[in-house]
Protein backbone atom coordinates (compact mmCIF):
# COMPACT_ATOMS: atom_id res chain seq x y z
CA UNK A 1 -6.50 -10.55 -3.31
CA UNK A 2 -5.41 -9.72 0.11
CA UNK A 3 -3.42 -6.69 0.44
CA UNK A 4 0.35 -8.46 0.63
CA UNK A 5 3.04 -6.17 0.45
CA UNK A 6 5.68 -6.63 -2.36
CA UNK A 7 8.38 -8.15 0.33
CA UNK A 8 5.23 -10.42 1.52
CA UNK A 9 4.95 -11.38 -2.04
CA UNK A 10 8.49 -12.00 -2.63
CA UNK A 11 8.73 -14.16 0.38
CA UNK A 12 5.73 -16.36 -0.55
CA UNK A 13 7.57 -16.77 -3.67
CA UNK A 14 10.42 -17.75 -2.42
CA UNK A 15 8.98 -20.64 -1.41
CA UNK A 16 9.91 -24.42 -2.32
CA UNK A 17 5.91 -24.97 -1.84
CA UNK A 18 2.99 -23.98 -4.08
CA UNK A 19 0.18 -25.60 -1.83
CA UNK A 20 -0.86 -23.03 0.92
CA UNK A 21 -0.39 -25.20 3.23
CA UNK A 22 2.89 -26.01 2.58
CA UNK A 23 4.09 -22.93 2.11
CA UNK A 24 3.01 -21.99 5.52
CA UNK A 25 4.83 -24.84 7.15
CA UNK A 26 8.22 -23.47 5.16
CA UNK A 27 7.83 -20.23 6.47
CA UNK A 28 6.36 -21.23 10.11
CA UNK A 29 10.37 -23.38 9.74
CA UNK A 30 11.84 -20.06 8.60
CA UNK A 31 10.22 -18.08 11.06
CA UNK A 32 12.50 -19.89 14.05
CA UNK A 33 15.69 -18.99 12.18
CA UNK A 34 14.53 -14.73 11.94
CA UNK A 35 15.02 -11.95 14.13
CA UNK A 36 13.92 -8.73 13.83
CA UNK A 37 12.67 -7.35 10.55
CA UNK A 38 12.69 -10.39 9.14
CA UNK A 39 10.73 -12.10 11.35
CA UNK A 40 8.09 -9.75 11.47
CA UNK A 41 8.39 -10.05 7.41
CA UNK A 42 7.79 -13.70 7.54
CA UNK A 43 5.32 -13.75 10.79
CA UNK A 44 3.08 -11.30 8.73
CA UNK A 45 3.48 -13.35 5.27
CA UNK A 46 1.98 -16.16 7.44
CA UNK A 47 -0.65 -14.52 8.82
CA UNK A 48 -2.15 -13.21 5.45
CA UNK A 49 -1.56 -16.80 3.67
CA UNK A 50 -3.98 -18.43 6.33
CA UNK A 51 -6.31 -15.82 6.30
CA UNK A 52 -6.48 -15.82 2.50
CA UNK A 53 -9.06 -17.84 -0.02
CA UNK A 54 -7.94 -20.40 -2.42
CA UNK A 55 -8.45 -18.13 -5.15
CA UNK A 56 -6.22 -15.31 -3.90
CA UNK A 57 -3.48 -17.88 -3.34
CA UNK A 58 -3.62 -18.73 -6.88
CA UNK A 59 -3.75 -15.00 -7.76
CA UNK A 60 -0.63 -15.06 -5.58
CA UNK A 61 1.23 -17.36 -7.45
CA UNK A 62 0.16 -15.83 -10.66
CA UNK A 63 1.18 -12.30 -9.82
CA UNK A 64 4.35 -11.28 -11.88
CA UNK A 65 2.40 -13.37 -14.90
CA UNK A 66 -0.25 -10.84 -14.82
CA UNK A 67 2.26 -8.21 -15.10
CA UNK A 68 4.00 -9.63 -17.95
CA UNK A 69 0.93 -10.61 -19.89
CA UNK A 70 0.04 -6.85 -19.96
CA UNK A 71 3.58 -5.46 -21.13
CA UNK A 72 3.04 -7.74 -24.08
CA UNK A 73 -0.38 -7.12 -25.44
């Protein structure tokens, strides 16, 4: 998956969306209401989502699952 940070991963999650394309069209609308940190938070979150595969995107949506999964076993 592409290296996301955990804010970057929180902010895609955020997210109404759960196509990648949406998502970035949410956070490209976002993006016009940030300043600062925040807008380097979401300008980066964009960046990686189009630059990532499908795959990772569902590995994105999947994360905290994972984590779960392997507390319970």
């Amino acid at each position: 998956m592409a290296r996301f940070t955990v804010e970057e991963i929180n902010m895609a999650k955020s997210c109404v969306a759960t196509e990648r394309e949406e998502m970035v069209q949410e956070l490209t609308w976002l993006l016009r209401h940030c300043e600062g940190y925040m807008k380097e938070l979401v300008s980066n979150t964009i960046t990686k989502l189009e630059k990532c595969s499908e795959k990772d995107f569902a590995a994105l949506l999947e994360y905290p699952a994972e984590i779960f999964e392997d507390e319970e076993e």
